[in-house]
N, C-alpha and C. Protein backbone atom coordinates (compact mmCIF):
# COMPACT_ATOMS: atom_id res chain seq x y z
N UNK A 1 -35.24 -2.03 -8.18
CA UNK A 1 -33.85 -2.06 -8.60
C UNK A 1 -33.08 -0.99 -7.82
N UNK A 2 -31.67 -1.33 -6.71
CA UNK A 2 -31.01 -0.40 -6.31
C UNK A 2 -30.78 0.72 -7.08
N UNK A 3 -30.28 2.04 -7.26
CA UNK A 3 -30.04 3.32 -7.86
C UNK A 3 -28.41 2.80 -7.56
N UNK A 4 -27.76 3.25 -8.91
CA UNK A 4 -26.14 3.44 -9.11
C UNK A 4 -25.80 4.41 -8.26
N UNK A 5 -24.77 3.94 -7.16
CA UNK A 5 -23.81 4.50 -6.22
C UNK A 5 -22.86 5.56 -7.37
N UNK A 6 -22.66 6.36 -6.80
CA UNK A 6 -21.86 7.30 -7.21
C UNK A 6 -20.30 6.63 -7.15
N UNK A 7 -20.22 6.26 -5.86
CA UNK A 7 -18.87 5.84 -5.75
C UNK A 7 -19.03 3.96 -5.01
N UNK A 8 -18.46 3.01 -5.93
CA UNK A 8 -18.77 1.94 -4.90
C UNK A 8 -17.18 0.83 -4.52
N UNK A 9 -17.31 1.09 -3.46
CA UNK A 9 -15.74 0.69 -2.76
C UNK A 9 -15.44 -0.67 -3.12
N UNK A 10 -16.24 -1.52 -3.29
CA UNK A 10 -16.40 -3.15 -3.85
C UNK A 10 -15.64 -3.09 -5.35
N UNK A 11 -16.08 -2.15 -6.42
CA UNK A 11 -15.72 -1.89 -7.82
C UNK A 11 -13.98 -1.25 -7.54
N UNK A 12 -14.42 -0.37 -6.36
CA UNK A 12 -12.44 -0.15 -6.78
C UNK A 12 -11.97 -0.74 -5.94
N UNK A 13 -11.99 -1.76 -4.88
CA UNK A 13 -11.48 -2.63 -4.54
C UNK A 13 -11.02 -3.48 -5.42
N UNK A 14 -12.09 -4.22 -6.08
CA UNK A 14 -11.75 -5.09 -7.81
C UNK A 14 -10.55 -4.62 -8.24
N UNK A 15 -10.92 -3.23 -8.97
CA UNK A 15 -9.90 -2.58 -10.04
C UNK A 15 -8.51 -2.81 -9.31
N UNK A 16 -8.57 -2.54 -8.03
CA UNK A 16 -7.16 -1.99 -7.29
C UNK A 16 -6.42 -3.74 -7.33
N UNK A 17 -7.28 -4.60 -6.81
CA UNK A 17 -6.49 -5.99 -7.13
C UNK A 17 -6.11 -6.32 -8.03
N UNK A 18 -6.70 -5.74 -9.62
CA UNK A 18 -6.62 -6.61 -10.73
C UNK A 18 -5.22 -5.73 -11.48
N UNK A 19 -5.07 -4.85 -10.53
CA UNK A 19 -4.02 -3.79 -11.14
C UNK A 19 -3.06 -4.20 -10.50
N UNK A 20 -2.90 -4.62 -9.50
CA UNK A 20 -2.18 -5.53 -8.45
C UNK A 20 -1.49 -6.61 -9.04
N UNK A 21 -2.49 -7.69 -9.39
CA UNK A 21 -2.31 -8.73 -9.94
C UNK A 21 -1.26 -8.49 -11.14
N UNK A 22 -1.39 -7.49 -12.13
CA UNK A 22 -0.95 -7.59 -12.93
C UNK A 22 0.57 -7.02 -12.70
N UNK A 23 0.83 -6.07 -12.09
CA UNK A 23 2.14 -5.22 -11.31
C UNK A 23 2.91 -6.30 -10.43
N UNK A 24 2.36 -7.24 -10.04
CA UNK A 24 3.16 -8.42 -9.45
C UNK A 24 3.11 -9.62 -9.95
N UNK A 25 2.79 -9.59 -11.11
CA UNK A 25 3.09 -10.40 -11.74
C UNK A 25 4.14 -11.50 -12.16
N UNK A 26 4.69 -13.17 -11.53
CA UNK A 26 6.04 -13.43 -12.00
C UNK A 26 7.34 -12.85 -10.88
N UNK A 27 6.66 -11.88 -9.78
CA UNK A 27 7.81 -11.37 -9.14
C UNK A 27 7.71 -12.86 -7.73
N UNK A 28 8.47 -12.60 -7.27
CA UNK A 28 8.34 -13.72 -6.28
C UNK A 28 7.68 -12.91 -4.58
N UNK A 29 7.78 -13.87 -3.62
CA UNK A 29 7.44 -12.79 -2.58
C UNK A 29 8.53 -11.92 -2.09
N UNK A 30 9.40 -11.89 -1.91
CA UNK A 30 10.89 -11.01 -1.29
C UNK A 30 10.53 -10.19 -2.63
N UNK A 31 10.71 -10.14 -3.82
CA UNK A 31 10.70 -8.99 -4.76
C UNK A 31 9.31 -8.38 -4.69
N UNK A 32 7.90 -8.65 -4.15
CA UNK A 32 6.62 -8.12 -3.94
C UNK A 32 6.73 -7.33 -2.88
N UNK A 33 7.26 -7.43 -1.30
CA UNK A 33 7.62 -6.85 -0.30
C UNK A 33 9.04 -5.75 -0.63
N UNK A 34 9.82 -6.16 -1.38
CA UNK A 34 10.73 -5.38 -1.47
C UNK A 34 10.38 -4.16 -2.59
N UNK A 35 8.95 -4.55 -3.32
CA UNK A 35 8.78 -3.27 -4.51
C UNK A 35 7.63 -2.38 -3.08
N UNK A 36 7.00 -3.14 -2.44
CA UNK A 36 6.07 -2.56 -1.64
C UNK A 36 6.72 -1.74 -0.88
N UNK A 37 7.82 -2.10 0.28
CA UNK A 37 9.06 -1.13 0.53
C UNK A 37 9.33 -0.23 0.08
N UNK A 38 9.73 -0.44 -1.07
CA UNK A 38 10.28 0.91 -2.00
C UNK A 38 9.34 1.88 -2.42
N UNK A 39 7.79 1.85 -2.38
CA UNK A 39 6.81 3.12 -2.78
C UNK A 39 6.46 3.39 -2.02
N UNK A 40 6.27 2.47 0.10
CA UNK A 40 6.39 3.45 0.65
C UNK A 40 7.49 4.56 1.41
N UNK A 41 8.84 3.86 1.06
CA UNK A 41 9.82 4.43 0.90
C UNK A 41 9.64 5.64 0.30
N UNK A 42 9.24 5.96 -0.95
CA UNK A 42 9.11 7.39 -2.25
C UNK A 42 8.08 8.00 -2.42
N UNK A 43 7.29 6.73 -1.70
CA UNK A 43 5.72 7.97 -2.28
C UNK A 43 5.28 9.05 -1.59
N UNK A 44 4.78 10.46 -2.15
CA UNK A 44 4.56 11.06 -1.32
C UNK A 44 2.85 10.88 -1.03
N UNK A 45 2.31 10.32 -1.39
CA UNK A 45 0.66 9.54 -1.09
C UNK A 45 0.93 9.69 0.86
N UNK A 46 -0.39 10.07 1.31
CA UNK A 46 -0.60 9.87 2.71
C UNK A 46 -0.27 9.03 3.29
N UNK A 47 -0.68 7.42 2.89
CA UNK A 47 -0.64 6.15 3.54
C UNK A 47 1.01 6.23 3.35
N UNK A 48 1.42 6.76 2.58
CA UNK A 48 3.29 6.26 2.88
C UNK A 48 3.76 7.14 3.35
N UNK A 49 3.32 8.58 3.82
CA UNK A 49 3.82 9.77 4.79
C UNK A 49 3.62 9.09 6.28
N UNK A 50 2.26 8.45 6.18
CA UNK A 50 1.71 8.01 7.77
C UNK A 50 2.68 6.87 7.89
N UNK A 51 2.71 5.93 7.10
CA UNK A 51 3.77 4.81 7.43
C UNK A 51 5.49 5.19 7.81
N UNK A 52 6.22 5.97 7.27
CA UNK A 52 7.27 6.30 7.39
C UNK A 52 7.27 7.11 8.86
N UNK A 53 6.24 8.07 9.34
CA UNK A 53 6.22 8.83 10.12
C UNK A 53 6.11 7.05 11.38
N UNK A 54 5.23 6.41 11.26
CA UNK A 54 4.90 5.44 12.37
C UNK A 54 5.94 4.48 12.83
N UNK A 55 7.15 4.10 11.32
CA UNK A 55 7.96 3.45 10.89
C UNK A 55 9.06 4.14 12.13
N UNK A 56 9.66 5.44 11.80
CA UNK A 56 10.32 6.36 12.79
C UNK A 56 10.41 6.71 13.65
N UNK A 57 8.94 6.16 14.37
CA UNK A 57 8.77 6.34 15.69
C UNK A 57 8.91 5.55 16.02
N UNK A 58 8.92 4.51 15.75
CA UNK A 58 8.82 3.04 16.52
C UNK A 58 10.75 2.79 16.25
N UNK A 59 11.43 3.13 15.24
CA UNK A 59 13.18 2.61 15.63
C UNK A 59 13.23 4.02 16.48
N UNK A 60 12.89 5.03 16.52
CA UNK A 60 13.51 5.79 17.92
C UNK A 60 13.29 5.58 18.89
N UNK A 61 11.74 4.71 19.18
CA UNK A 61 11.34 3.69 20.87
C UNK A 61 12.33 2.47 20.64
N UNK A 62 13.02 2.15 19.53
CA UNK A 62 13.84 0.81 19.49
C UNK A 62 15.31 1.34 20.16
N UNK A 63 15.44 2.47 20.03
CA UNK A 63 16.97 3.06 20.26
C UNK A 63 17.12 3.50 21.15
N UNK A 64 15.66 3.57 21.94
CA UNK A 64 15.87 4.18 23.20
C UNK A 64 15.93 3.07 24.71
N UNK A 65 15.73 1.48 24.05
CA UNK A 65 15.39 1.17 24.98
C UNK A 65 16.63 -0.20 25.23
């Protein structure tokens, strides 16, 4: 019998969809993209520091060219 993983990425993969599922619930797609927008718009979480930072670089290569 395998030994219990301390941490297993499959289980919070699950959790993270089913938390998903339920947070988008009834919204349509333009209101799913437009709530997704908006947290990485506010969040201060890494993945939305790195996105905004990548986001910024790419309209100042848009403005420059």
């Amino acid at each position: 019998m395998p030994e219990k993983k301390a941490f297993d990425c499959v289980d919070m993969k699950n959790q993270i969809q089913a938390q998903h599922a339920v947070e988008y619930a009834g919204l349509s797609d333009e209101e799913r993209w437009a709530l997704v927008a908006h947290k990485l718009a506010t969040s201060d979480d890494a993945i939305a520091r790195k996105w905004r930072e990548i986001t910024a670089l790419a309209e100042s290569k848009k403005g420059k060219s």
